[in-house]
PDB file of N, CA and C in Angstrom:
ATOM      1  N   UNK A   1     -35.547  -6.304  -8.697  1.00  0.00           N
ATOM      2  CA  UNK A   1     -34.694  -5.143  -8.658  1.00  0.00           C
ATOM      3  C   UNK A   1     -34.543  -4.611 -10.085  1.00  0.00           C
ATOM      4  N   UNK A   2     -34.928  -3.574 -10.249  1.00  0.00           N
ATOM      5  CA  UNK A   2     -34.657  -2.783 -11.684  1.00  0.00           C
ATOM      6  C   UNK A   2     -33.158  -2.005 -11.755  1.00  0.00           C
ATOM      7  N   UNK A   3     -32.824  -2.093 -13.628  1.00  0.00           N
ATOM      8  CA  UNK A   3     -31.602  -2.139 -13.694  1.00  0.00           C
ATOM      9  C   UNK A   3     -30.701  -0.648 -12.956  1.00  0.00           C
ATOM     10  N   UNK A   4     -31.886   0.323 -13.081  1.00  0.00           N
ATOM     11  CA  UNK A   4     -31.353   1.492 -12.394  1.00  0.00           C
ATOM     12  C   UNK A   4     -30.557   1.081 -10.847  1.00  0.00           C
ATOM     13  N   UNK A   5     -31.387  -0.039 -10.742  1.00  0.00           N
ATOM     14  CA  UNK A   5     -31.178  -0.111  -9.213  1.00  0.00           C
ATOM     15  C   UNK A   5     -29.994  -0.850  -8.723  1.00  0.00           C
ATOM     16  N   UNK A   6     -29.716  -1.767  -9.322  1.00  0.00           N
ATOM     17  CA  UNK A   6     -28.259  -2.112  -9.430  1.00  0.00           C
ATOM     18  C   UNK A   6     -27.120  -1.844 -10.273  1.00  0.00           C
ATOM     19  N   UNK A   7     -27.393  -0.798 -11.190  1.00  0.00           N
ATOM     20  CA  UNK A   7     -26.126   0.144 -11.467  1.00  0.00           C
ATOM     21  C   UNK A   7     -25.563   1.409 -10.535  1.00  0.00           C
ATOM     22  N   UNK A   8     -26.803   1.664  -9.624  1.00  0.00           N
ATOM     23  CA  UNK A   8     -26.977   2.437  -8.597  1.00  0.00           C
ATOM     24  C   UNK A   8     -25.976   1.623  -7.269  1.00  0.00           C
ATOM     25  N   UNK A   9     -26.106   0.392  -7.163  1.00  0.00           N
ATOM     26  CA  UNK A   9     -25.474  -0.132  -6.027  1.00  0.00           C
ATOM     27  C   UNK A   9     -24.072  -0.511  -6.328  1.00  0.00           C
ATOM     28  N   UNK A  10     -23.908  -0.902  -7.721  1.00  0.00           N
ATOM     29  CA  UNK A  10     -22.498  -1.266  -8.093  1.00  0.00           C
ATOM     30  C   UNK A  10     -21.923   0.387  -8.304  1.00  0.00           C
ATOM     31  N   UNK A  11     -21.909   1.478  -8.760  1.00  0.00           N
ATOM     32  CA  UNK A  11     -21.873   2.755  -8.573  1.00  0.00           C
ATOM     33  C   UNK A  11     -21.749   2.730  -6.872  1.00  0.00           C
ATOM     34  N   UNK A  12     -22.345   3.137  -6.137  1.00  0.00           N
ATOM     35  CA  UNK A  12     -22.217   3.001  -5.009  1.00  0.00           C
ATOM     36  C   UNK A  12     -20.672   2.255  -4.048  1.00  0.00           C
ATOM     37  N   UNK A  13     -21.038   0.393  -4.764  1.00  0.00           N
ATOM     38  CA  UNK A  13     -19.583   0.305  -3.848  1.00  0.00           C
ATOM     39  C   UNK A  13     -18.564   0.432  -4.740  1.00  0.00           C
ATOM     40  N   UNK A  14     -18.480   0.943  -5.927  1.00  0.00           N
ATOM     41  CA  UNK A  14     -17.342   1.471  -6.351  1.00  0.00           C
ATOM     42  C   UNK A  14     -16.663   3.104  -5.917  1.00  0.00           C
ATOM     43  N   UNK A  15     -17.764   3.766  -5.679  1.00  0.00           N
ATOM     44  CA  UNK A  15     -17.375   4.894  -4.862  1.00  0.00           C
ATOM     45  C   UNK A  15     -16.984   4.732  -3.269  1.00  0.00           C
ATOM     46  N   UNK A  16     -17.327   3.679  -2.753  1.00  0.00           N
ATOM     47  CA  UNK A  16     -17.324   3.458  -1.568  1.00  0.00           C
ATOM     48  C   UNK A  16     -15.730   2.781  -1.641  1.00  0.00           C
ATOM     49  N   UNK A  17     -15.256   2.009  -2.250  1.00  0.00           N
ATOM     50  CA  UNK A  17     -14.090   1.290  -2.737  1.00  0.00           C
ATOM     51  C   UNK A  17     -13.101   2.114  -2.938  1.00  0.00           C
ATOM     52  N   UNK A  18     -13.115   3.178  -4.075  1.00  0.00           N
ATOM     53  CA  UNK A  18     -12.498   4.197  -4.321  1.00  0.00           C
ATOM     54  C   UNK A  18     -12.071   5.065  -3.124  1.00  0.00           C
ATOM     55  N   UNK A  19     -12.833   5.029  -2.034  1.00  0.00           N
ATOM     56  CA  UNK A  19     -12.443   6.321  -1.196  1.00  0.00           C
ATOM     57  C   UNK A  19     -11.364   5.433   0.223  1.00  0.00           C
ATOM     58  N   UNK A  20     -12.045   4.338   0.526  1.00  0.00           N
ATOM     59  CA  UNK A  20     -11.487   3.369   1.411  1.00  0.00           C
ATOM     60  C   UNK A  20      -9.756   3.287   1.024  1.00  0.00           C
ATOM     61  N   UNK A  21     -10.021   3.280  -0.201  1.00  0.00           N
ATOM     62  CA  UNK A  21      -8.268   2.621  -0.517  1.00  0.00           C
ATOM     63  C   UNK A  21      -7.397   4.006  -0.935  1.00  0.00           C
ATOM     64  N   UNK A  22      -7.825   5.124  -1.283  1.00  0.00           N
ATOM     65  CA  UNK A  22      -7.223   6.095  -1.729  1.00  0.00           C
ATOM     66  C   UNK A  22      -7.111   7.389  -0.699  1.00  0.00           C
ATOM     67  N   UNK A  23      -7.914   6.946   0.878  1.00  0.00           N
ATOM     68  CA  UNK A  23      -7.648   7.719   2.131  1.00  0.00           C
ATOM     69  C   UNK A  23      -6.168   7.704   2.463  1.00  0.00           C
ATOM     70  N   UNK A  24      -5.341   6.564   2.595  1.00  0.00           N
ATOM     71  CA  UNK A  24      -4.521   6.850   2.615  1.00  0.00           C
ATOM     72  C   UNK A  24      -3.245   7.575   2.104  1.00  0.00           C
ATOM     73  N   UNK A  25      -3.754   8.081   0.676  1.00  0.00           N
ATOM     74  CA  UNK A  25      -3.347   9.415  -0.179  1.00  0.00           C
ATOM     75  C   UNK A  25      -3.270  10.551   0.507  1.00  0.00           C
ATOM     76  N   UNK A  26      -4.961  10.577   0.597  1.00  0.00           N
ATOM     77  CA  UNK A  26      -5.575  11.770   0.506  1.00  0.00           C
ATOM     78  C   UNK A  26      -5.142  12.312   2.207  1.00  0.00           C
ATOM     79  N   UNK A  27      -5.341  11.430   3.609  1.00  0.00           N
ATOM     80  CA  UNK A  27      -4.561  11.882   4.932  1.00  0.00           C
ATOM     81  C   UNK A  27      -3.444  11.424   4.543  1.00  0.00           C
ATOM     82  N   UNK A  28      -2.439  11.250   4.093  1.00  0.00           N
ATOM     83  CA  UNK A  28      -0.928  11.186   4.239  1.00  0.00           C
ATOM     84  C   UNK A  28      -0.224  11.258   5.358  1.00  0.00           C
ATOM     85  N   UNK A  29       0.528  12.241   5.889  1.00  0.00           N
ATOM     86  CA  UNK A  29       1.434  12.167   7.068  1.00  0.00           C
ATOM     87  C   UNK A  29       0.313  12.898   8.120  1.00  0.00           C
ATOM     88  N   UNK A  30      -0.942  13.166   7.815  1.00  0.00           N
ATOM     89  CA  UNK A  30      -1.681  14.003   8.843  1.00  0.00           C
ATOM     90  C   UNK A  30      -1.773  13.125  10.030  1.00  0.00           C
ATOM     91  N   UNK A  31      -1.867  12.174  10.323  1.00  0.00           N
ATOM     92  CA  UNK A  31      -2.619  10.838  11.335  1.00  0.00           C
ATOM     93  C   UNK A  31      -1.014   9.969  11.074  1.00  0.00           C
ATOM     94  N   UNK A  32      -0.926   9.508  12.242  1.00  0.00           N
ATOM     95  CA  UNK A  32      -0.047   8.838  12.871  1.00  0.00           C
ATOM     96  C   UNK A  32      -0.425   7.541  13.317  1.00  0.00           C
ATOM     97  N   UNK A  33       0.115   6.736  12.999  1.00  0.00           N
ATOM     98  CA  UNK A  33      -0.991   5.476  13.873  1.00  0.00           C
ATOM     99  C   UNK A  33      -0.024   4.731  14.895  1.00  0.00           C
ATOM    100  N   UNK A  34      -0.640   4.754  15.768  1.00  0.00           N
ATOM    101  CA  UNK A  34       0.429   4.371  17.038  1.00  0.00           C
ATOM    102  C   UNK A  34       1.099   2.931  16.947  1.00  0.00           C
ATOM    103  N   UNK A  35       1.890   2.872  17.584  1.00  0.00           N
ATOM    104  CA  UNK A  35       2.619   1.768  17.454  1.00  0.00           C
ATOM    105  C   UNK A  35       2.002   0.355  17.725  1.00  0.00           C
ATOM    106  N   UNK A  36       1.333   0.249  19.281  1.00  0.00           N
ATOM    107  CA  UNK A  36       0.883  -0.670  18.970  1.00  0.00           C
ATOM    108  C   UNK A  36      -0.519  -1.541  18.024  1.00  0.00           C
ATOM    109  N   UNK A  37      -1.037  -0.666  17.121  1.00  0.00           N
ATOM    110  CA  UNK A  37      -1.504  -0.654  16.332  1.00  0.00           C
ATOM    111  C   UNK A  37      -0.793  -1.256  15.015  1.00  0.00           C
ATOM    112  N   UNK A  38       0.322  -0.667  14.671  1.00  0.00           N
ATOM    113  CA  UNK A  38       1.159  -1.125  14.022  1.00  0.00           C
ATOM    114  C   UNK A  38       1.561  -2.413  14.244  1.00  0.00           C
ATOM    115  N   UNK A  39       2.010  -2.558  15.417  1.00  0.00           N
ATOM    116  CA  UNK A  39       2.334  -4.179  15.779  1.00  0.00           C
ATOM    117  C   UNK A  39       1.290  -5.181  15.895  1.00  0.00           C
ATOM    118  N   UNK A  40       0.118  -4.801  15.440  1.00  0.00           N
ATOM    119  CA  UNK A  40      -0.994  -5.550  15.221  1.00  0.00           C
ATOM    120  C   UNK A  40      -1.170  -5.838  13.758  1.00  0.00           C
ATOM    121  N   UNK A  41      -1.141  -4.407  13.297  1.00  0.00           N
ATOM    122  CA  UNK A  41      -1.167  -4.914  11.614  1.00  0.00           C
ATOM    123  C   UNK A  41      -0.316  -5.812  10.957  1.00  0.00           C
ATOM    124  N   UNK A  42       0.833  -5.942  11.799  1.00  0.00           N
ATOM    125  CA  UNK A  42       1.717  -7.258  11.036  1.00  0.00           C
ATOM    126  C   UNK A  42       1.432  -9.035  10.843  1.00  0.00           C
ATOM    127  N   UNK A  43       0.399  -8.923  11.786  1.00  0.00           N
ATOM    128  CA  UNK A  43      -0.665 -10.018  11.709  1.00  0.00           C
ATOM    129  C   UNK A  43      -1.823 -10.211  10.683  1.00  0.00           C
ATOM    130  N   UNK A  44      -2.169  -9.124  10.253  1.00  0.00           N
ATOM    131  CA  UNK A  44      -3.186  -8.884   9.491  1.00  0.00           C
ATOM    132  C   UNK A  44      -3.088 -10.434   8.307  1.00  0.00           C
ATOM    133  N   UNK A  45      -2.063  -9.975   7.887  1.00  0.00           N
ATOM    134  CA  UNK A  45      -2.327 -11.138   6.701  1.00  0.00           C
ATOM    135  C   UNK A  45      -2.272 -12.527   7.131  1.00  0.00           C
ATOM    136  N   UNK A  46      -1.566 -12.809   8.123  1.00  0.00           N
ATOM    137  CA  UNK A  46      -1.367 -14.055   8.179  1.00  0.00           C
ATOM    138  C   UNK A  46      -2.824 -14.791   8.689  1.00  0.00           C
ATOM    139  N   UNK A  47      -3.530 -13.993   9.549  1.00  0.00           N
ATOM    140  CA  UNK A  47      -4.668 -13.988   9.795  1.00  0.00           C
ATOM    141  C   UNK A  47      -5.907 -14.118   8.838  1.00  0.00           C
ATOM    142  N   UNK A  48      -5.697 -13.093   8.118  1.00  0.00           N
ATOM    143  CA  UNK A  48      -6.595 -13.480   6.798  1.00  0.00           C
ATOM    144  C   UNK A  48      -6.568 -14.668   6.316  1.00  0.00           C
ATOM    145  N   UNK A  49      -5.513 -14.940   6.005  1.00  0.00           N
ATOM    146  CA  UNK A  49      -4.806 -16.106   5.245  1.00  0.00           C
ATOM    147  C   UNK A  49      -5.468 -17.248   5.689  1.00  0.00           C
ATOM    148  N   UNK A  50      -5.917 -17.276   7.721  1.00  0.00           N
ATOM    149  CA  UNK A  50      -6.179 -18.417   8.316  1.00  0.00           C
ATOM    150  C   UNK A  50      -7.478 -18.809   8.472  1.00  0.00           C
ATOM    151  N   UNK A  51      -8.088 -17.638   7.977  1.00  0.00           N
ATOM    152  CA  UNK A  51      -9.738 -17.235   8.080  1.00  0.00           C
ATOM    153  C   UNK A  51      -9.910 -18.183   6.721  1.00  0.00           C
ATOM    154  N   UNK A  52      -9.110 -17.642   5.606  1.00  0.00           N
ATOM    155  CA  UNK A  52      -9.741 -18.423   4.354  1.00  0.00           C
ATOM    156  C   UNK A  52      -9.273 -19.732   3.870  1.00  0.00           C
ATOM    157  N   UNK A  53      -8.186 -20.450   4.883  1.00  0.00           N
ATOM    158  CA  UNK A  53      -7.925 -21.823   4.514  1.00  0.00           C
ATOM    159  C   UNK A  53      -8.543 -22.637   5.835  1.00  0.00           C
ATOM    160  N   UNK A  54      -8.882 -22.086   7.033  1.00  0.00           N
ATOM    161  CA  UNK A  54      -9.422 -22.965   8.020  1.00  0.00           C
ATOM    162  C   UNK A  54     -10.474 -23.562   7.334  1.00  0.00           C
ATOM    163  N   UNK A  55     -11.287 -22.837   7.151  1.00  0.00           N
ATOM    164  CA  UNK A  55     -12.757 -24.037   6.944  1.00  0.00           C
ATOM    165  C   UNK A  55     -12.608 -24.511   5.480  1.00  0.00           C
ATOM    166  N   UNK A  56     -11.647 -24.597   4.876  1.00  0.00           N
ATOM    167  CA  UNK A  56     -11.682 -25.367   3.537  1.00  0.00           C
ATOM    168  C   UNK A  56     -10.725 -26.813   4.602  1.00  0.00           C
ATOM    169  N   UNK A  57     -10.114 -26.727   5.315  1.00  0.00           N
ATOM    170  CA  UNK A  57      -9.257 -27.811   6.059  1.00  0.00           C
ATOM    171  C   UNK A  57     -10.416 -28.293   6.715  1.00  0.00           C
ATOM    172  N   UNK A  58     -11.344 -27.701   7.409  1.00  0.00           N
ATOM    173  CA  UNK A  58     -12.335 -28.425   8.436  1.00  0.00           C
ATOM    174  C   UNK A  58     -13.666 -28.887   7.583  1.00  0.00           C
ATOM    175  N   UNK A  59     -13.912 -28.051   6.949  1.00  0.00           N
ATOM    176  CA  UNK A  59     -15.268 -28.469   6.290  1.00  0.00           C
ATOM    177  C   UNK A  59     -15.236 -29.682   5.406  1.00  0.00           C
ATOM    178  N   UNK A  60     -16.406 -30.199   5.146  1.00  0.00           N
ATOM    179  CA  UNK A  60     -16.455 -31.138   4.167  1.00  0.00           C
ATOM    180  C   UNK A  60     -18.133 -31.558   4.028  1.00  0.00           C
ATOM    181  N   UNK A  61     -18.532 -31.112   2.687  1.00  0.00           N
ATOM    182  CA  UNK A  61     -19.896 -31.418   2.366  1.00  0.00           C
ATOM    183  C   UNK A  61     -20.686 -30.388   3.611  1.00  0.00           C
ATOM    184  N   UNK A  62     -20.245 -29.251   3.863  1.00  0.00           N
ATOM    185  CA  UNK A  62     -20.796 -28.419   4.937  1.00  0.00           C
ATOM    186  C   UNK A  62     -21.068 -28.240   6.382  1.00  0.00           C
ATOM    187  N   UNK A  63     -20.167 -29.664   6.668  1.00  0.00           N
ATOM    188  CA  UNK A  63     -20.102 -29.688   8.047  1.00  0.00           C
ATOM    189  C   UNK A  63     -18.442 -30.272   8.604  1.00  0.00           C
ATOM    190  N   UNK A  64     -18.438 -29.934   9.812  1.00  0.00           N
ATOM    191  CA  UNK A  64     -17.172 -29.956  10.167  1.00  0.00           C
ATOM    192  C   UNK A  64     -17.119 -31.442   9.690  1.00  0.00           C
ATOM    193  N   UNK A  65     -15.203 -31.970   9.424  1.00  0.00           N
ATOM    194  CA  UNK A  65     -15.154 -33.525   9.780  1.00  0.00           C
ATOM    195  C   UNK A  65     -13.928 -33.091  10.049  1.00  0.00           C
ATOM    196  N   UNK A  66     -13.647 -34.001  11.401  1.00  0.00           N
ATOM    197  CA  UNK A  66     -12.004 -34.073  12.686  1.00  0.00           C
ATOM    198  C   UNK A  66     -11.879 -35.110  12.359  1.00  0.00           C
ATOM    199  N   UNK A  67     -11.643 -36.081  11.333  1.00  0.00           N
ATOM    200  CA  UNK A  67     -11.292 -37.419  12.159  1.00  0.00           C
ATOM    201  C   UNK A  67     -10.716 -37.555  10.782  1.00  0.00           C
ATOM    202  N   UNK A  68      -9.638 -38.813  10.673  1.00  0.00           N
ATOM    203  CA  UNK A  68      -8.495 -38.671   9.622  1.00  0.00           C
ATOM    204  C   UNK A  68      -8.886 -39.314   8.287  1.00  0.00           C
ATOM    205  N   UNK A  69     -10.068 -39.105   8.164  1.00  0.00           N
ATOM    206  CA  UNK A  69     -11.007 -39.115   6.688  1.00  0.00           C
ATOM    207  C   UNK A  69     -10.966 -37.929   6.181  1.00  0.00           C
ATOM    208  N   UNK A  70     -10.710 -36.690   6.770  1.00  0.00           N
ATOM    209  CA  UNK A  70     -10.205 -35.525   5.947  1.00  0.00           C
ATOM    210  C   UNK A  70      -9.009 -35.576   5.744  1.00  0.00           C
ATOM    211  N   UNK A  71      -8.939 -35.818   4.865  1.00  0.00           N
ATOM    212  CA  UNK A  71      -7.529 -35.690   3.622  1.00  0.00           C
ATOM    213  C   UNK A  71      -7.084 -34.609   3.916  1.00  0.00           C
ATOM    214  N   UNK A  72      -7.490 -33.223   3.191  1.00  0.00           N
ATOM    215  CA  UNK A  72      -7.109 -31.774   3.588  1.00  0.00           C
ATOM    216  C   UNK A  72      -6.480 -31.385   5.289  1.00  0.00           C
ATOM    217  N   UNK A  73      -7.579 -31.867   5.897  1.00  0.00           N
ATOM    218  CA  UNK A  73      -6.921 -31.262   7.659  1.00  0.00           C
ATOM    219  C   UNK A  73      -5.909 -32.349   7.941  1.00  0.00           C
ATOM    220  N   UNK A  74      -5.412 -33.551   7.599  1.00  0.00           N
ATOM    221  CA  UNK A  74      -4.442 -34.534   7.715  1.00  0.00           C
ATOM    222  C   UNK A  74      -3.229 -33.687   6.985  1.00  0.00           C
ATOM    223  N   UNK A  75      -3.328 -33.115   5.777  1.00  0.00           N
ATOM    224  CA  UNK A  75      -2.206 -32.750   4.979  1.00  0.00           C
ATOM    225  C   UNK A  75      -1.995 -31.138   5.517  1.00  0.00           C
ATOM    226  N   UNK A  76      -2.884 -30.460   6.057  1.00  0.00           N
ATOM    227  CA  UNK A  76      -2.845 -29.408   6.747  1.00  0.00           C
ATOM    228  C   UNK A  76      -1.860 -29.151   8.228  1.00  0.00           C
ATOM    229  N   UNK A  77      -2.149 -30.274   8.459  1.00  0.00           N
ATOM    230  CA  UNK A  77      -1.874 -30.644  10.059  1.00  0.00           C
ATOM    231  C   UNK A  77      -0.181 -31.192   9.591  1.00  0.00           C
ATOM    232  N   UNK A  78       0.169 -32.051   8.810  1.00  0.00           N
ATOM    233  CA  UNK A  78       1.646 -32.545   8.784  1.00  0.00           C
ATOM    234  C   UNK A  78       2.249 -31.538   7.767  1.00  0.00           C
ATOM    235  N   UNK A  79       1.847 -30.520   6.999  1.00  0.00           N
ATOM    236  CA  UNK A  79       2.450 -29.702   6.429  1.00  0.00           C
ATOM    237  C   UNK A  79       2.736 -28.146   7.472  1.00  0.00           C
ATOM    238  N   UNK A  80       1.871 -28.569   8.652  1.00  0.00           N
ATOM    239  CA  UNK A  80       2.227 -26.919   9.741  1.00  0.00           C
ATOM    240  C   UNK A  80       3.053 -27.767  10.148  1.00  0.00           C
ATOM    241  N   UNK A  81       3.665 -29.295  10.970  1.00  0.00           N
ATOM    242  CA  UNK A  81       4.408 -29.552  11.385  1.00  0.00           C
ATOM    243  C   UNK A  81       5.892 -29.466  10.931  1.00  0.00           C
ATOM    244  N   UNK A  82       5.849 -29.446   9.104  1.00  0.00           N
ATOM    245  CA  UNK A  82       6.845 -29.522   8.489  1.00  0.00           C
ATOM    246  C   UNK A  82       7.328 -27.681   8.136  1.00  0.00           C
ATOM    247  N   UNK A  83       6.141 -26.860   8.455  1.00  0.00           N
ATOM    248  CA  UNK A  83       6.634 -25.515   8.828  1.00  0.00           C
ATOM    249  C   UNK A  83       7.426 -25.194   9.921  1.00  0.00           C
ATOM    250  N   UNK A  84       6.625 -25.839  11.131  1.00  0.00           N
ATOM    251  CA  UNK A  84       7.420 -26.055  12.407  1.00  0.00           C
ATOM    252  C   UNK A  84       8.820 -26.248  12.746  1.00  0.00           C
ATOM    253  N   UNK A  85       8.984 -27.077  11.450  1.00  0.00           N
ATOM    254  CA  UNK A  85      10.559 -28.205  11.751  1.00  0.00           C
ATOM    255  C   UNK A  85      11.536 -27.011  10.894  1.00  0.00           C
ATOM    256  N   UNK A  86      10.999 -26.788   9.515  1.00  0.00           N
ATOM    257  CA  UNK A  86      11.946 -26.098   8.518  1.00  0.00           C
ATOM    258  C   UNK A  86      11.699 -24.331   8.378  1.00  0.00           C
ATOM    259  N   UNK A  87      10.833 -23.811   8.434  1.00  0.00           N
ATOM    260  CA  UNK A  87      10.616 -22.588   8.870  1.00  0.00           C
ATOM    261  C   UNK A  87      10.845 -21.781   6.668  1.00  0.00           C
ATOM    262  N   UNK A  88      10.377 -22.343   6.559  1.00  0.00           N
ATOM    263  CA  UNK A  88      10.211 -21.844   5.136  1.00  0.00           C
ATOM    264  C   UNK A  88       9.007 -22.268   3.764  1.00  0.00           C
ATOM    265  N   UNK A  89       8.058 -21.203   3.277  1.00  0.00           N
ATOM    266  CA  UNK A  89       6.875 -21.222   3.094  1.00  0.00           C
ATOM    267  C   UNK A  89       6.702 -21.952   2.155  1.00  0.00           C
ATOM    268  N   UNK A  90       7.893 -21.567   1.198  1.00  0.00           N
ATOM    269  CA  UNK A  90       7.648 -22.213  -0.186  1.00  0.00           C
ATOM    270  C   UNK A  90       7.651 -23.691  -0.182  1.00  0.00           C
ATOM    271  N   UNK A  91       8.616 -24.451   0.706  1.00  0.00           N
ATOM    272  CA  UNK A  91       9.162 -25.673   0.491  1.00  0.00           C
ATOM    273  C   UNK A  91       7.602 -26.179   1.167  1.00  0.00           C
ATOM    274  N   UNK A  92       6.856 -25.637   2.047  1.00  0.00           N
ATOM    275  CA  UNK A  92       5.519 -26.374   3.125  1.00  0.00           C
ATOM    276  C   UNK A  92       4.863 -26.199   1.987  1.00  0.00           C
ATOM    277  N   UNK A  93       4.384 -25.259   1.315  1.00  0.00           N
ATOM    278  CA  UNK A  93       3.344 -25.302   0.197  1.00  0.00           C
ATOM    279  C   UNK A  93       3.662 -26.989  -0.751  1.00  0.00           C
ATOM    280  N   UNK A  94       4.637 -26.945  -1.021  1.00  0.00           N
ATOM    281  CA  UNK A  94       4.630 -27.861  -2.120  1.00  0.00           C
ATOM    282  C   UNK A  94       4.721 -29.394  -1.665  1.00  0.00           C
ATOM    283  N   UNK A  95       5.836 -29.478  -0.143  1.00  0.00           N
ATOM    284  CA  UNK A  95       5.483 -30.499   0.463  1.00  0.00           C
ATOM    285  C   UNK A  95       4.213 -30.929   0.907  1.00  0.00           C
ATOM    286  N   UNK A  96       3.596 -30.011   1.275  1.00  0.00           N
ATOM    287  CA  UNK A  96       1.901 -30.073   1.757  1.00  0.00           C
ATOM    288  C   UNK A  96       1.005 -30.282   1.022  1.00  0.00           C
ATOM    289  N   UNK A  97       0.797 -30.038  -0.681  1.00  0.00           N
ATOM    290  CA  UNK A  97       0.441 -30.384  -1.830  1.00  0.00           C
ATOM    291  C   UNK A  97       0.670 -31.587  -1.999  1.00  0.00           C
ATOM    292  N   UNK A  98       2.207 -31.883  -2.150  1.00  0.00           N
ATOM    293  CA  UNK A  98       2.382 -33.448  -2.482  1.00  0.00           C
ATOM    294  C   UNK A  98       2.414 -34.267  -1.618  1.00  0.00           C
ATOM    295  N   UNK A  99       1.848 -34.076  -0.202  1.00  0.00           N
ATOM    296  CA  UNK A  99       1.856 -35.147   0.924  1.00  0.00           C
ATOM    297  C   UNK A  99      -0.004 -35.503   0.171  1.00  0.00           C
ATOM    298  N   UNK A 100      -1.102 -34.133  -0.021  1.00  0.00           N
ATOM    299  CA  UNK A 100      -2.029 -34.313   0.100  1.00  0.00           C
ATOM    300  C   UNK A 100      -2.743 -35.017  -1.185  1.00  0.00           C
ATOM    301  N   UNK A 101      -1.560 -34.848  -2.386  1.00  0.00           N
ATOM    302  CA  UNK A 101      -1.711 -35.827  -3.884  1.00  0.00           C
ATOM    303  C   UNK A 101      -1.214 -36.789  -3.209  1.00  0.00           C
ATOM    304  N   UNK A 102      -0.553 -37.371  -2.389  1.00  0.00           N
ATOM    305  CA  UNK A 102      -0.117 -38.571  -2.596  1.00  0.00           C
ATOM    306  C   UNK A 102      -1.297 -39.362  -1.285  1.00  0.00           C
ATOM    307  N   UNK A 103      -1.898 -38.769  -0.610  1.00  0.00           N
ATOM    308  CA  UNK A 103      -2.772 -39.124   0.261  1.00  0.00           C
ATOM    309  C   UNK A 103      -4.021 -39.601  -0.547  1.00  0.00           C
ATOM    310  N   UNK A 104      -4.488 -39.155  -1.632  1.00  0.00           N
ATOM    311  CA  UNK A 104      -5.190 -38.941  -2.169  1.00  0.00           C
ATOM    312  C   UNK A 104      -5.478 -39.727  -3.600  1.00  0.00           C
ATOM    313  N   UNK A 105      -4.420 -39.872  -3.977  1.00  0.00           N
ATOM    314  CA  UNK A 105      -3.581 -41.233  -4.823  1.00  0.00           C
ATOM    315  C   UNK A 105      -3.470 -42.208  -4.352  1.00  0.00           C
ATOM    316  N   UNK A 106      -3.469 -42.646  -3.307  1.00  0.00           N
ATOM    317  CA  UNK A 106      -3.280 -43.994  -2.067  1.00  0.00           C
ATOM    318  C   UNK A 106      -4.815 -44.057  -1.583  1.00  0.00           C
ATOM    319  N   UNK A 107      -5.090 -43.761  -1.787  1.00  0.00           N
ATOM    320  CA  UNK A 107      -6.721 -44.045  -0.956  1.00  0.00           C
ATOM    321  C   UNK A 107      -6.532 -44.713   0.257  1.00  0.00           C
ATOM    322  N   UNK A 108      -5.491 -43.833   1.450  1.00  0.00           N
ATOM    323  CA  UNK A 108      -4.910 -44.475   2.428  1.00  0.00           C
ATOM    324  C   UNK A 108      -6.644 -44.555   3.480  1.00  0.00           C
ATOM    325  N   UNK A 109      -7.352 -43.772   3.668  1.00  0.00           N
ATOM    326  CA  UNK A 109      -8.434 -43.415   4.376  1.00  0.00           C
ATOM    327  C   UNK A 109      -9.287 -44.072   4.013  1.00  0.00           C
TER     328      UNK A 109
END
């Protein structure tokens, strides 16, 4: 690939980038987006969120591992329970960290 050719493509998705995120400027109050649409987008992130920590919890060396030799899906799994119980993000992050240092420190597996 010559350099024209990928200043051409990075040009490209920067114009492509630029227009995606700044539509919502540019239509403003023209478009309405219906409600239940709306009540979908409130998922959006949490969803994302689950897309990019699932397979770091399941994977290992590129293939799935279920069984309680994954450290990560063990500390994954008792830190959603401890979401379950207490219902607050910050305290699961850090409990879920230090369940998975201390799993990990113990060479319980």
């Amino acid at each position: 690939m010559a350099d024209w050719e990928i200043w051409a493509v990075i040009g490209a998705l920067a114009v492509a980038t630029a227009a995606t995120r700044s539509s919502f400027w540019v239509v403003g109050q023209h478009v309405t987006i219906p409600k239940r649409v709306q009540e979908m987008l409130r998922y959006a992130p949490a969803c994302a969120l689950a897309a990019i920590v699932a397979p770091d919890l399941i994977l290992a060396d590129g293939h799935a591992v279920l069984d309680l030799s994954n450290l990560k899906l063990v500390s994954g799994i008792v830190a959603t329970i401890f979401y379950l119980l207490r219902r607050n993000m910050l305290q699961t992050i850090i409990f879920g960290m230090a369940f998975y240092t201390a799993l990990r420190l113990m060479h319980v597996f």
